[in-house]
PDB file of N, CA and C in Angstrom:
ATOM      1  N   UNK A   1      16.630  13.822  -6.415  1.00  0.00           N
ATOM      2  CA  UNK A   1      16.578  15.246  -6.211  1.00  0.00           C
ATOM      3  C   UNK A   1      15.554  15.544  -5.118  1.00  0.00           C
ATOM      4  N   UNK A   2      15.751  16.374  -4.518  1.00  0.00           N
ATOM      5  CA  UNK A   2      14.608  16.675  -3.198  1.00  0.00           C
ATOM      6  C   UNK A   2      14.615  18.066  -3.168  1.00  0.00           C
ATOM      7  N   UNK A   3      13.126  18.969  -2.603  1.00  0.00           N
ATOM      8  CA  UNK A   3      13.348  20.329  -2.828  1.00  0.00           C
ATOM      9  C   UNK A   3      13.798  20.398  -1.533  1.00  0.00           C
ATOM     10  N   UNK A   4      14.660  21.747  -1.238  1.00  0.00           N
ATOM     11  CA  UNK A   4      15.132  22.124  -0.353  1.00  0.00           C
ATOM     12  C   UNK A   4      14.470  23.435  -0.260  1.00  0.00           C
ATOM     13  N   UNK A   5      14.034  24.266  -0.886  1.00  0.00           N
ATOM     14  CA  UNK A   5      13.548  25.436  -0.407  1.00  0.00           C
ATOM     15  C   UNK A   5      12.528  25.938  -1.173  1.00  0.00           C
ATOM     16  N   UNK A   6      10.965  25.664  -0.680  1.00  0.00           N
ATOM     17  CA  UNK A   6       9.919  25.601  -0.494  1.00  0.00           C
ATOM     18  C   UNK A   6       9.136  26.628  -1.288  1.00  0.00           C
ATOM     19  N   UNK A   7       8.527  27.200  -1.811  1.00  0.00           N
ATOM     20  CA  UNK A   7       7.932  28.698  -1.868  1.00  0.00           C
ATOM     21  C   UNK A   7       6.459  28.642  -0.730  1.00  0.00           C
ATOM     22  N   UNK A   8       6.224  27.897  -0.414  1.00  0.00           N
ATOM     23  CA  UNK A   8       5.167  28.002   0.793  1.00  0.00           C
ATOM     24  C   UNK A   8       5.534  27.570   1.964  1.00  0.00           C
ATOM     25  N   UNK A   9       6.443  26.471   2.164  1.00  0.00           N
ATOM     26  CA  UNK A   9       6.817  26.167   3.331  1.00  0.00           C
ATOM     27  C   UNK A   9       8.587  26.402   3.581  1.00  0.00           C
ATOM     28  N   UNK A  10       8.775  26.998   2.864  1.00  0.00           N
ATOM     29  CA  UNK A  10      10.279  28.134   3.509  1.00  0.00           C
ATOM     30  C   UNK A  10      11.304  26.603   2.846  1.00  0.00           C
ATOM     31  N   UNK A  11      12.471  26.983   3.859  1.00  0.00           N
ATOM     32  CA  UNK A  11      13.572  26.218   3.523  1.00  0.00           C
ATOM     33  C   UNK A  11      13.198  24.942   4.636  1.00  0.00           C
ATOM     34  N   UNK A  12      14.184  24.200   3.946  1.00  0.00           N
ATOM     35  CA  UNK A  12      13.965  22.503   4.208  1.00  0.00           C
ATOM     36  C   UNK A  12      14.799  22.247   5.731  1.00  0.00           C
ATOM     37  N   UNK A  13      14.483  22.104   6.840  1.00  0.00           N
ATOM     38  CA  UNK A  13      15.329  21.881   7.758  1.00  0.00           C
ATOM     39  C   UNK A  13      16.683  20.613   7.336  1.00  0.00           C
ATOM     40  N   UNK A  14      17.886  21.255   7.757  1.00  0.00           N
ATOM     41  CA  UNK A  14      18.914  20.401   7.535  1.00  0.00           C
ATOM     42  C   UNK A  14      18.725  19.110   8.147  1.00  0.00           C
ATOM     43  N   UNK A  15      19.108  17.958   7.464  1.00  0.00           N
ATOM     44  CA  UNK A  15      19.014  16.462   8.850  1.00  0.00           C
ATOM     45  C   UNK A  15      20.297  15.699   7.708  1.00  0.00           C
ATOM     46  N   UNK A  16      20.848  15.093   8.837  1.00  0.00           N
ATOM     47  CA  UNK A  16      21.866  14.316   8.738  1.00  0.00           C
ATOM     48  C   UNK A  16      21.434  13.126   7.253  1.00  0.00           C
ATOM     49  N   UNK A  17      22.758  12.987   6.571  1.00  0.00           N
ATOM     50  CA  UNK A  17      22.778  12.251   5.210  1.00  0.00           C
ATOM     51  C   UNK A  17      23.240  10.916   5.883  1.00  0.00           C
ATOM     52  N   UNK A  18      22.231   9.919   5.741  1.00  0.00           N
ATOM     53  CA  UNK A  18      22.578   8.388   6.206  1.00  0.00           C
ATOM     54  C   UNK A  18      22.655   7.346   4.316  1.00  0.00           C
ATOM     55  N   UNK A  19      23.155   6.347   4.709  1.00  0.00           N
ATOM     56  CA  UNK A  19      22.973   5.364   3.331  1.00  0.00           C
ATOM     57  C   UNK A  19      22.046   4.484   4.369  1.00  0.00           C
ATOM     58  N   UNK A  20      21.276   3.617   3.449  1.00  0.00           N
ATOM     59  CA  UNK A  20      20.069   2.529   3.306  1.00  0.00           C
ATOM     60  C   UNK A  20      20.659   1.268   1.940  1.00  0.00           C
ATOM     61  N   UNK A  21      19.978   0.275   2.788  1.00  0.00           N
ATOM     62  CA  UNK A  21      20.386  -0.871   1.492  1.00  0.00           C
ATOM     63  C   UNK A  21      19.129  -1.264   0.670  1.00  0.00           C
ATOM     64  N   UNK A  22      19.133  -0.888  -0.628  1.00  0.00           N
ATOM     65  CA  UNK A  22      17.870  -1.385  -1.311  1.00  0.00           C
ATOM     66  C   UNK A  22      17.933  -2.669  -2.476  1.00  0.00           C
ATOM     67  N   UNK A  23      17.646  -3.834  -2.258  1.00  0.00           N
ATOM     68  CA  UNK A  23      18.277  -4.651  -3.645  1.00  0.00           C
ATOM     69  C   UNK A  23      19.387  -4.597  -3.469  1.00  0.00           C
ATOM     70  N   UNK A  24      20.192  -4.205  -2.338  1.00  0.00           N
ATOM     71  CA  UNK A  24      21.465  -4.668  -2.924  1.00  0.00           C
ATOM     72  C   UNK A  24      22.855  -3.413  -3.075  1.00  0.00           C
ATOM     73  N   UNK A  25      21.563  -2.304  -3.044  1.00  0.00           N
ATOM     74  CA  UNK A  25      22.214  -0.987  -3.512  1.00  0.00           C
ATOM     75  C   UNK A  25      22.509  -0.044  -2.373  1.00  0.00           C
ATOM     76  N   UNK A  26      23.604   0.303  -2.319  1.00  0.00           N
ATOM     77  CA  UNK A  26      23.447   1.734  -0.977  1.00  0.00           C
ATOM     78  C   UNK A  26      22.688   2.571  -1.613  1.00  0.00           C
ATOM     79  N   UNK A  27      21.912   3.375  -1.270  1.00  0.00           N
ATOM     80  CA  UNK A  27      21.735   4.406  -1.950  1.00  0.00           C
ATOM     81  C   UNK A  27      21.527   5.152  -0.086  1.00  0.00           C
ATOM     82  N   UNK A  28      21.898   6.808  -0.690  1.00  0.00           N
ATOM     83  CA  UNK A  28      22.062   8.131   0.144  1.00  0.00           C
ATOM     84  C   UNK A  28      20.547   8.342   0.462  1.00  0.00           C
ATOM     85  N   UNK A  29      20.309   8.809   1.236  1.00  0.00           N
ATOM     86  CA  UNK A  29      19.070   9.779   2.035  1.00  0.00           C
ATOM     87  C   UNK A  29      19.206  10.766   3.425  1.00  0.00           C
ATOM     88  N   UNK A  30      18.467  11.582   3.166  1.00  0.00           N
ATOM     89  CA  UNK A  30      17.828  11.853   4.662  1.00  0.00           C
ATOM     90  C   UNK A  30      17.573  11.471   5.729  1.00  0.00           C
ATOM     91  N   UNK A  31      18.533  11.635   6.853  1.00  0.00           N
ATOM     92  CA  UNK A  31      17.675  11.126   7.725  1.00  0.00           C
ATOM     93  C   UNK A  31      16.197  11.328   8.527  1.00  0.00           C
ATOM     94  N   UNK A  32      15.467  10.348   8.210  1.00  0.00           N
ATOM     95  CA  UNK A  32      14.250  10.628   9.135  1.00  0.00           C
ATOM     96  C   UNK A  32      12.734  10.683   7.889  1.00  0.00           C
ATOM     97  N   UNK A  33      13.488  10.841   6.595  1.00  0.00           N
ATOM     98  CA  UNK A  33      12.558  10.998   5.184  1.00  0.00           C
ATOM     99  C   UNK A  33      11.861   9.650   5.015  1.00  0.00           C
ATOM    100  N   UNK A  34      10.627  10.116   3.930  1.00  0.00           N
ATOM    101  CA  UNK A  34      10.172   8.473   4.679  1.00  0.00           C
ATOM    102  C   UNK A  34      10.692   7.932   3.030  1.00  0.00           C
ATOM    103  N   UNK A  35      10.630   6.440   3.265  1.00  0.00           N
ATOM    104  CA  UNK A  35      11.794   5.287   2.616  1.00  0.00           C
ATOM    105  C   UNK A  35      10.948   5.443   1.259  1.00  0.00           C
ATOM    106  N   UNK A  36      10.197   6.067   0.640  1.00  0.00           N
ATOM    107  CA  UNK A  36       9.358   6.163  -0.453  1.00  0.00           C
ATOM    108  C   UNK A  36       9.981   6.901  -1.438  1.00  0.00           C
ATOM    109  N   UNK A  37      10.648   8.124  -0.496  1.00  0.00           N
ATOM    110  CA  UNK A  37      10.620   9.412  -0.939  1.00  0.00           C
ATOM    111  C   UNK A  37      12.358   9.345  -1.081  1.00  0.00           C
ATOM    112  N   UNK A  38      12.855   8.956  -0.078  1.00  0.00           N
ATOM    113  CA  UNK A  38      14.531   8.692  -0.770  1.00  0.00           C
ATOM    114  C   UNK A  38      14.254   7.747  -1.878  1.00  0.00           C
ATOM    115  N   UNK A  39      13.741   6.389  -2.370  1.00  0.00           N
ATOM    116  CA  UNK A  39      13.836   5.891  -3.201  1.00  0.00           C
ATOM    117  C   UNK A  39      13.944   6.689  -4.438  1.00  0.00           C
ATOM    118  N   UNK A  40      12.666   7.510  -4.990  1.00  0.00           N
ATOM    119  CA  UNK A  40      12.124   8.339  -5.767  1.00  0.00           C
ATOM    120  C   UNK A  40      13.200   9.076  -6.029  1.00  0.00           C
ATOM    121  N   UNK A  41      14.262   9.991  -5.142  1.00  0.00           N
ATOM    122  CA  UNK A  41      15.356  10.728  -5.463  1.00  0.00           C
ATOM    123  C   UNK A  41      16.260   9.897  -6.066  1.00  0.00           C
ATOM    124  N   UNK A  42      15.932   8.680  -5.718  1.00  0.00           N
ATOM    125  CA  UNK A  42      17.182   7.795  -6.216  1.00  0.00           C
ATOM    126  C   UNK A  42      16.840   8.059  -7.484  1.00  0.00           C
ATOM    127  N   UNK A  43      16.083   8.042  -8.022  1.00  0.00           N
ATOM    128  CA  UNK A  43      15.653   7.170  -9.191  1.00  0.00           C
ATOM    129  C   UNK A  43      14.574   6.073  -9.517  1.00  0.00           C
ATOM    130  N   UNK A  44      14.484   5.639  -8.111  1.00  0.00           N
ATOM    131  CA  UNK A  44      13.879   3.875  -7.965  1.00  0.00           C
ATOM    132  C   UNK A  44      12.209   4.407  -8.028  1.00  0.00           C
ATOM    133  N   UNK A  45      11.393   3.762  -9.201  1.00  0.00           N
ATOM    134  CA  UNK A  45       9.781   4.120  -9.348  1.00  0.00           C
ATOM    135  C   UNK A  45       8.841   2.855  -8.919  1.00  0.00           C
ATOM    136  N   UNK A  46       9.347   1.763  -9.586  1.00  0.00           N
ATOM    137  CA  UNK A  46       8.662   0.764  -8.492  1.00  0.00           C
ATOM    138  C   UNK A  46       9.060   0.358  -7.352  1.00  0.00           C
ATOM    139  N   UNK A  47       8.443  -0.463  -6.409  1.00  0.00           N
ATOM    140  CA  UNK A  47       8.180  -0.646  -5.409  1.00  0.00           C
ATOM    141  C   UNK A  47       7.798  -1.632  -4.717  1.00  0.00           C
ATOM    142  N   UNK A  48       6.488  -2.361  -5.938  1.00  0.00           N
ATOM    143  CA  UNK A  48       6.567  -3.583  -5.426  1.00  0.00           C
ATOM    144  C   UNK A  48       5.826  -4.336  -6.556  1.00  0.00           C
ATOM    145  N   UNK A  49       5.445  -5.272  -6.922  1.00  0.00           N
ATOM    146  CA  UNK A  49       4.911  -6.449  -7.951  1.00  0.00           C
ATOM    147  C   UNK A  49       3.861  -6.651  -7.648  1.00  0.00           C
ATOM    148  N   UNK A  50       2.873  -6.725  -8.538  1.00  0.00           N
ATOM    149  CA  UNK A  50       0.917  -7.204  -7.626  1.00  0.00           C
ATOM    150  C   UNK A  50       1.056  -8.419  -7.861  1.00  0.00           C
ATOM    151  N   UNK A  51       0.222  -9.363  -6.783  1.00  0.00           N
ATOM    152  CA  UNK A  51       0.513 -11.257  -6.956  1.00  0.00           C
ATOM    153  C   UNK A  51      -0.202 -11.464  -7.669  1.00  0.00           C
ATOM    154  N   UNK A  52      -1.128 -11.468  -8.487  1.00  0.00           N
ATOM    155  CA  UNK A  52      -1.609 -11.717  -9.917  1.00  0.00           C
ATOM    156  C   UNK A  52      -1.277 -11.429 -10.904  1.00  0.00           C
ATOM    157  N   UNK A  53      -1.169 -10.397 -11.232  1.00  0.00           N
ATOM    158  CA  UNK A  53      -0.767  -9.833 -12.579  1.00  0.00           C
ATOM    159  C   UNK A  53       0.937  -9.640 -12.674  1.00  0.00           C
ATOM    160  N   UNK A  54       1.538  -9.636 -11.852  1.00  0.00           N
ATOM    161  CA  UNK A  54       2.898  -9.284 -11.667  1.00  0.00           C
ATOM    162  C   UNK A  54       3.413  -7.645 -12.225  1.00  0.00           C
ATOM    163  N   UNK A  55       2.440  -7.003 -11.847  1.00  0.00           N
ATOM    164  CA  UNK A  55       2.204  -5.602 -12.339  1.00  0.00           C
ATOM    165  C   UNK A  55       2.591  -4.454 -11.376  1.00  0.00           C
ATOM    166  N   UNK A  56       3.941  -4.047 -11.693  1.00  0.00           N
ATOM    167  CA  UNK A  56       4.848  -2.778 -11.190  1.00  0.00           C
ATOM    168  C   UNK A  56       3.898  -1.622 -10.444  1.00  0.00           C
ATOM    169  N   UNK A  57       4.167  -1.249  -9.083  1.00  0.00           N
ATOM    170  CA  UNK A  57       3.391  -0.396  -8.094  1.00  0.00           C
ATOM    171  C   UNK A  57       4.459   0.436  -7.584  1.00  0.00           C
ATOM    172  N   UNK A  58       3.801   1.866  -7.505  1.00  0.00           N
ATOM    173  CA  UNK A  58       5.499   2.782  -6.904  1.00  0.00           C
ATOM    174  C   UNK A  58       4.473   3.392  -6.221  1.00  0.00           C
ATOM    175  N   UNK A  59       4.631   4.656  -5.990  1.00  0.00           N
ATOM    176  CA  UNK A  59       4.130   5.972  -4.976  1.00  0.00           C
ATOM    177  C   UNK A  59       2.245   6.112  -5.489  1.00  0.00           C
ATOM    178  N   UNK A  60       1.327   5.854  -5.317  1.00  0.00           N
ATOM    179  CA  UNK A  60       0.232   6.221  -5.288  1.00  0.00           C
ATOM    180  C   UNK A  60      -0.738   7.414  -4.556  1.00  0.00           C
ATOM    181  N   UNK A  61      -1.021   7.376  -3.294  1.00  0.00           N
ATOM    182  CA  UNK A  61      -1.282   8.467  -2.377  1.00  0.00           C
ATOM    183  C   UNK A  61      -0.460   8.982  -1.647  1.00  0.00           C
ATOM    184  N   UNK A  62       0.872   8.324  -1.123  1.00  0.00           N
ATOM    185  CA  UNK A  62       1.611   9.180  -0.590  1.00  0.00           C
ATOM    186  C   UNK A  62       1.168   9.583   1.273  1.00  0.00           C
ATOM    187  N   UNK A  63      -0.135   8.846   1.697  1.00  0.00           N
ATOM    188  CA  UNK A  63      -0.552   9.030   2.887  1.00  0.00           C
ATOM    189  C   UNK A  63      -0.604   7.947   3.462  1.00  0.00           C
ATOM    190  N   UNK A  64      -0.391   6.994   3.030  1.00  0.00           N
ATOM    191  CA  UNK A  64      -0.559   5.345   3.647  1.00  0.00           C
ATOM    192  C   UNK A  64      -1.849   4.994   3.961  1.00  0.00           C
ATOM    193  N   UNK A  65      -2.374   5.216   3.001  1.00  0.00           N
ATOM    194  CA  UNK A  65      -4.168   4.765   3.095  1.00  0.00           C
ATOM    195  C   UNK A  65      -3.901   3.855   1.997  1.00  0.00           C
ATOM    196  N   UNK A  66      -2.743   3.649   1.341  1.00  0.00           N
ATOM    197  CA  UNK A  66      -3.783   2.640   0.126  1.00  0.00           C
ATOM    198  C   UNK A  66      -2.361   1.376  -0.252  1.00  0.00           C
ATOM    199  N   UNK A  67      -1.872   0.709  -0.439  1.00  0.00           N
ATOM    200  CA  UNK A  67      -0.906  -0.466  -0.356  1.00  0.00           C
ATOM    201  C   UNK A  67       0.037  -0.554  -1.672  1.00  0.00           C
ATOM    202  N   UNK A  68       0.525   0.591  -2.373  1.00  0.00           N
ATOM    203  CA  UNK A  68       0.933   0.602  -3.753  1.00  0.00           C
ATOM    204  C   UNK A  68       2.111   0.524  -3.028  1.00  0.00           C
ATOM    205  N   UNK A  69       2.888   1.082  -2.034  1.00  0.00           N
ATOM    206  CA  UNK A  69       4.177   1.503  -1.949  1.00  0.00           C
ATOM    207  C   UNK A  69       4.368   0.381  -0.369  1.00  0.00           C
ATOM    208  N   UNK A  70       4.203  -1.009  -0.370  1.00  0.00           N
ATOM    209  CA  UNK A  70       4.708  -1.704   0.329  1.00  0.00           C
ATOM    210  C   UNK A  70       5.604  -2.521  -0.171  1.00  0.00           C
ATOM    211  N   UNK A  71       6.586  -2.465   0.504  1.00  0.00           N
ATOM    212  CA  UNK A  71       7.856  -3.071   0.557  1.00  0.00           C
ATOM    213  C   UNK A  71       8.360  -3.906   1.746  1.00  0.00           C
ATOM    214  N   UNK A  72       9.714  -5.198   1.606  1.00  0.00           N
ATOM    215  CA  UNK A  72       9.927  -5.941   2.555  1.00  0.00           C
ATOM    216  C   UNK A  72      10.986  -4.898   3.680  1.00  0.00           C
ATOM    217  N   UNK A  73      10.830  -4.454   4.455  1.00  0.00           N
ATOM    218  CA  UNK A  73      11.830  -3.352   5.815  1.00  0.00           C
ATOM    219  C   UNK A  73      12.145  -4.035   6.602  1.00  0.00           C
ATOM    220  N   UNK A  74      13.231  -4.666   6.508  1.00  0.00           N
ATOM    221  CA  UNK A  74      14.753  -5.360   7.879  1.00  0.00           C
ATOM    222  C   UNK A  74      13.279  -6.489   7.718  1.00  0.00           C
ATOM    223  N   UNK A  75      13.163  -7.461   6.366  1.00  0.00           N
ATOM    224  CA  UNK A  75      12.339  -8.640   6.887  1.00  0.00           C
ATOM    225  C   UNK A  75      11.092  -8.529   7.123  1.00  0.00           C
ATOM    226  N   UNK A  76      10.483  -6.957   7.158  1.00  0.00           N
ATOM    227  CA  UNK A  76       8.585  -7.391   7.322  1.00  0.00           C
ATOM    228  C   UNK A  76       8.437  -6.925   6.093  1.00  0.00           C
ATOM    229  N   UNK A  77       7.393  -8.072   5.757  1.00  0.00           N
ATOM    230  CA  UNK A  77       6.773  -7.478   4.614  1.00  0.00           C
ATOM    231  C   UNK A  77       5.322  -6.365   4.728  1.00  0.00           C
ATOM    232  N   UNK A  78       5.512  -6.050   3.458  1.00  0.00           N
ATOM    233  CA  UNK A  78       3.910  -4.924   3.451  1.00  0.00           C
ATOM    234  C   UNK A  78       4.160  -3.898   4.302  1.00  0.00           C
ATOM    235  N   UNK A  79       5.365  -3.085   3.994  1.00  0.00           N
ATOM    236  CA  UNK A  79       5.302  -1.989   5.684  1.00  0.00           C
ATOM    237  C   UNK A  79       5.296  -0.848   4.322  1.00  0.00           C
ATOM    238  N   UNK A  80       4.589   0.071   4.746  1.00  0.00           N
ATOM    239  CA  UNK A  80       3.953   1.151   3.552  1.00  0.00           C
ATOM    240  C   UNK A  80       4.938   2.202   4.158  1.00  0.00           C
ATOM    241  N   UNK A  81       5.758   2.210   2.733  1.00  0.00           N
ATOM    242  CA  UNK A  81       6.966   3.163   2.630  1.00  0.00           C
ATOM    243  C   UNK A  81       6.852   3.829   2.828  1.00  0.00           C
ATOM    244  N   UNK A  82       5.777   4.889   2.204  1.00  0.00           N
ATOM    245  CA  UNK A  82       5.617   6.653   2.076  1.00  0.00           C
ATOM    246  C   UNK A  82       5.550   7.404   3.391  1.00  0.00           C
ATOM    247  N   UNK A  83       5.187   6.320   4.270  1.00  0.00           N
ATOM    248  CA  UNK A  83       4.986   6.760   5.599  1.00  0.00           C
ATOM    249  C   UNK A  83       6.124   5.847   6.485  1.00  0.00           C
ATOM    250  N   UNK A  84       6.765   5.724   6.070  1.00  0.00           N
ATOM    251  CA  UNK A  84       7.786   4.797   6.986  1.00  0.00           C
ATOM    252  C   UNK A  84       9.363   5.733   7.071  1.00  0.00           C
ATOM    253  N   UNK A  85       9.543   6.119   8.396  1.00  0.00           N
ATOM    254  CA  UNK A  85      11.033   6.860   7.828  1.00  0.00           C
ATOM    255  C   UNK A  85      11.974   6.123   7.650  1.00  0.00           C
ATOM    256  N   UNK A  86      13.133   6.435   6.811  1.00  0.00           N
ATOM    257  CA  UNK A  86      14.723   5.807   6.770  1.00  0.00           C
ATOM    258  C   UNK A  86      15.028   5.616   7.636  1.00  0.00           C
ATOM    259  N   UNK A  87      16.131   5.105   8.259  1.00  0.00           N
ATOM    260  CA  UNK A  87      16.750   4.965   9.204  1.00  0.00           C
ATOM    261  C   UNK A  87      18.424   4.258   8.902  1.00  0.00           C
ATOM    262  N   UNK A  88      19.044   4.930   9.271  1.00  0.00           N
ATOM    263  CA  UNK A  88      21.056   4.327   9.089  1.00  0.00           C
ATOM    264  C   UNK A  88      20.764   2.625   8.843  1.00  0.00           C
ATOM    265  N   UNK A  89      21.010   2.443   7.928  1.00  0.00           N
ATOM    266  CA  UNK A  89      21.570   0.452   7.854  1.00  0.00           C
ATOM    267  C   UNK A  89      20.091   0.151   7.491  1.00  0.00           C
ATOM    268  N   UNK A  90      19.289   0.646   7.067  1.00  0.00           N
ATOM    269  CA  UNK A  90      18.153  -0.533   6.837  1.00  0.00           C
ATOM    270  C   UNK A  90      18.321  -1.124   5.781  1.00  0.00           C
ATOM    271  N   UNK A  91      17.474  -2.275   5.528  1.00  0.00           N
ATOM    272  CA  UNK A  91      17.851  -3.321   4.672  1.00  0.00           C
ATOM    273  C   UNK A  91      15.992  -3.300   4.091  1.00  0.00           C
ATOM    274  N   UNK A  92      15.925  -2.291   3.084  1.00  0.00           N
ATOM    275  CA  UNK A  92      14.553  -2.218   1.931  1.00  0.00           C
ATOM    276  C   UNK A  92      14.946  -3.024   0.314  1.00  0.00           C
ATOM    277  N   UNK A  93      13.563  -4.369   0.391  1.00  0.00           N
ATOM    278  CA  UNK A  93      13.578  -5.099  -0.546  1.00  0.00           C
ATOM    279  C   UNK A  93      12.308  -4.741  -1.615  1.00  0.00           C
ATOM    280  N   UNK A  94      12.390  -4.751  -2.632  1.00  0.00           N
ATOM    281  CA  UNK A  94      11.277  -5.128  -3.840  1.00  0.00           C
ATOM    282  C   UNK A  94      10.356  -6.149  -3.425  1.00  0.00           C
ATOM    283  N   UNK A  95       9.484  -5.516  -2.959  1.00  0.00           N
ATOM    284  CA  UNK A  95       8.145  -7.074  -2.312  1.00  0.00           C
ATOM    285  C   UNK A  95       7.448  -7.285  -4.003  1.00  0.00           C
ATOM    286  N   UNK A  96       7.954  -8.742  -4.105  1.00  0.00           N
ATOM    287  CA  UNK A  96       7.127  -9.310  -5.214  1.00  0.00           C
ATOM    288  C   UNK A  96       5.829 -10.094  -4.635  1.00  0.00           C
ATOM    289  N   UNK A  97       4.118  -9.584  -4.996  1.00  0.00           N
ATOM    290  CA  UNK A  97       3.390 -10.511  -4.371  1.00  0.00           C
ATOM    291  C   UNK A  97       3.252 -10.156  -2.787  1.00  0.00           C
ATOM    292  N   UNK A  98       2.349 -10.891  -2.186  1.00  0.00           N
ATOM    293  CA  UNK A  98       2.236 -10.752  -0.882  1.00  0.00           C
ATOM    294  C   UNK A  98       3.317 -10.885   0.578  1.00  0.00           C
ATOM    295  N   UNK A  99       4.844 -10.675  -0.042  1.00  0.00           N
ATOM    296  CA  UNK A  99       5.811 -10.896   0.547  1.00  0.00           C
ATOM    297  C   UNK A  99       5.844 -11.874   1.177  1.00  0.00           C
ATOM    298  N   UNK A 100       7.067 -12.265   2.259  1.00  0.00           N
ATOM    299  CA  UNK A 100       7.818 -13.060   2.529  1.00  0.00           C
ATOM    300  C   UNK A 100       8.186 -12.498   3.895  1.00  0.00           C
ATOM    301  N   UNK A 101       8.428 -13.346   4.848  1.00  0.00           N
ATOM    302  CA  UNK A 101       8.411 -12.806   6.195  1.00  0.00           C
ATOM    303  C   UNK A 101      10.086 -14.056   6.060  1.00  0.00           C
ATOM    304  N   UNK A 102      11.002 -12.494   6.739  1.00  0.00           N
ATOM    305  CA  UNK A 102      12.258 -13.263   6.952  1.00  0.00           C
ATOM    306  C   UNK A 102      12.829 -13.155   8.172  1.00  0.00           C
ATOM    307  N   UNK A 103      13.494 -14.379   8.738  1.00  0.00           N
ATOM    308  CA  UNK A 103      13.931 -14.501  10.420  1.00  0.00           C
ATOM    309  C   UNK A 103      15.053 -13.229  10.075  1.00  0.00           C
ATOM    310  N   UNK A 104      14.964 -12.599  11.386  1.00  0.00           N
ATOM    311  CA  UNK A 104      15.643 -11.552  12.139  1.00  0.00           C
ATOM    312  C   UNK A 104      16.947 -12.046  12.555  1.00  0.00           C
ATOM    313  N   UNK A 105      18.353 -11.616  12.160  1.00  0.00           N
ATOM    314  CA  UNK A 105      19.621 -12.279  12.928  1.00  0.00           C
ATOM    315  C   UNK A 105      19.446 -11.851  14.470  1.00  0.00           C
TER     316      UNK A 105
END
Protein backbone atom coordinates (compact mmCIF):
# COMPACT_ATOMS: atom_id res chain seq x y z
CA UNK A 1 0.00 0.00 0.00
CA UNK A 2 1.58 3.49 -0.57
CA UNK A 3 -0.04 6.90 0.35
CA UNK A 4 -1.01 8.74 -2.51
CA UNK A 5 -2.43 11.81 -1.10
CA UNK A 6 -0.61 13.47 1.58
CA UNK A 7 -2.31 15.87 4.18
CA UNK A 8 0.98 17.97 4.27
CA UNK A 9 2.57 17.25 1.20
CA UNK A 10 -0.56 17.27 -1.26
CA UNK A 11 -1.04 14.45 -3.78
CA UNK A 12 1.61 11.93 -4.81
CA UNK A 13 3.04 12.76 -8.29
CA UNK A 14 1.98 10.00 -10.82
CA UNK A 15 5.25 7.78 -12.09
CA UNK A 16 5.11 4.91 -14.21
CA UNK A 17 4.28 1.15 -12.58
CA UNK A 18 7.51 -1.06 -13.41
CA UNK A 19 7.93 -4.95 -11.92
CA UNK A 20 11.43 -5.77 -10.03
CA UNK A 21 12.68 -9.35 -9.25
CA UNK A 22 13.02 -10.11 -5.54
CA UNK A 23 13.87 -13.90 -4.45
CA UNK A 24 12.50 -14.92 -7.24
CA UNK A 25 9.30 -12.87 -7.10
CA UNK A 26 8.03 -10.08 -9.54
CA UNK A 27 6.66 -7.90 -7.45
CA UNK A 28 4.98 -4.22 -8.86
CA UNK A 29 6.42 -0.72 -7.90
CA UNK A 30 6.97 2.72 -8.67
CA UNK A 31 9.06 3.87 -10.74
CA UNK A 32 11.95 5.74 -9.29
CA UNK A 33 10.68 4.66 -5.32
CA UNK A 34 13.44 3.59 -3.44
CA UNK A 35 13.71 -0.53 -3.41
CA UNK A 36 12.93 -0.45 0.53
CA UNK A 37 9.80 1.12 0.20
CA UNK A 38 8.25 -1.02 -2.78
CA UNK A 39 9.33 -4.04 -0.80
CA UNK A 40 7.34 -2.87 2.38
CA UNK A 41 4.10 -2.37 0.03
CA UNK A 42 4.74 -5.70 -0.98
CA UNK A 43 4.53 -7.06 2.14
CA UNK A 44 8.34 -8.05 2.32
CA UNK A 45 9.72 -6.82 6.24
CA UNK A 46 13.03 -8.33 6.20
CA UNK A 47 15.77 -7.52 4.31
CA UNK A 48 18.63 -8.97 5.26
CA UNK A 49 20.24 -11.67 7.99
CA UNK A 50 23.09 -10.32 10.58
CA UNK A 51 26.39 -12.74 10.10
CA UNK A 52 26.40 -13.72 13.64
CA UNK A 53 23.36 -14.12 15.02
CA UNK A 54 21.44 -14.83 11.80
CA UNK A 55 18.98 -12.19 13.03
CA UNK A 56 16.19 -10.68 10.55
CA UNK A 57 16.88 -6.67 9.62
CA UNK A 58 14.16 -4.64 7.52
CA UNK A 59 13.68 -0.70 7.40
CA UNK A 60 15.48 1.01 10.43
CA UNK A 61 16.21 4.84 9.67
CA UNK A 62 15.03 5.05 6.41
CA UNK A 63 18.02 7.72 5.54
CA UNK A 64 20.90 5.43 4.75
CA UNK A 65 22.99 6.29 7.68
CA UNK A 66 22.76 3.00 9.30
CA UNK A 67 23.07 -0.77 7.34
CA UNK A 68 19.67 -2.58 8.45
CA UNK A 69 18.18 -2.38 4.94
CA UNK A 70 21.20 -3.75 2.75
CA UNK A 71 20.53 -6.00 0.23
CA UNK A 72 22.33 -7.94 -2.85
CA UNK A 73 21.14 -5.15 -6.28
CA UNK A 74 21.93 -6.80 -9.96
CA UNK A 75 24.99 -8.67 -7.78
CA UNK A 76 26.39 -5.89 -5.29
CA UNK A 77 26.11 -6.60 -2.12
CA UNK A 78 25.36 -4.11 0.92
CA UNK A 79 23.70 -1.39 -1.41
CA UNK A 80 21.25 0.36 1.27
CA UNK A 81 17.79 0.03 -0.11
CA UNK A 82 15.88 2.87 1.50
CA UNK A 83 17.88 5.09 -0.48
CA UNK A 84 18.38 3.17 -3.59
CA UNK A 85 15.62 3.70 -6.35
CA UNK A 86 13.81 0.77 -8.35
CA UNK A 87 14.48 0.56 -11.55
CA UNK A 88 12.51 -1.84 -14.61
CA UNK A 89 14.26 -5.54 -14.41
CA UNK A 90 16.29 -5.31 -11.32
CA UNK A 91 17.28 -8.35 -9.81
CA UNK A 92 16.98 -7.56 -5.46
CA UNK A 93 18.25 -10.55 -3.26
CA UNK A 94 17.90 -11.31 0.67
CA UNK A 95 21.68 -10.56 1.72
CA UNK A 96 22.33 -13.28 4.29
CA UNK A 97 25.59 -12.08 6.31
CA UNK A 98 28.10 -9.92 4.70
CA UNK A 99 26.95 -10.82 1.13
CA UNK A 100 28.31 -12.23 -1.84
CA UNK A 101 29.62 -10.36 -4.78
CA UNK A 102 28.21 -11.97 -8.10
CA UNK A 103 29.85 -11.77 -11.80
CA UNK A 104 27.76 -9.46 -14.00
CA UNK A 105 26.47 -11.30 -17.45
Amino acid sequence: MMIENHPILGELEKKEKITFEFDGRTISAHEGEPIAAALLAAGVKVLRYTEKLREPRGISCALGRCTDCVMIVNGVPNVRTCVTPVQQGMKVETQHGLGIWRNQP
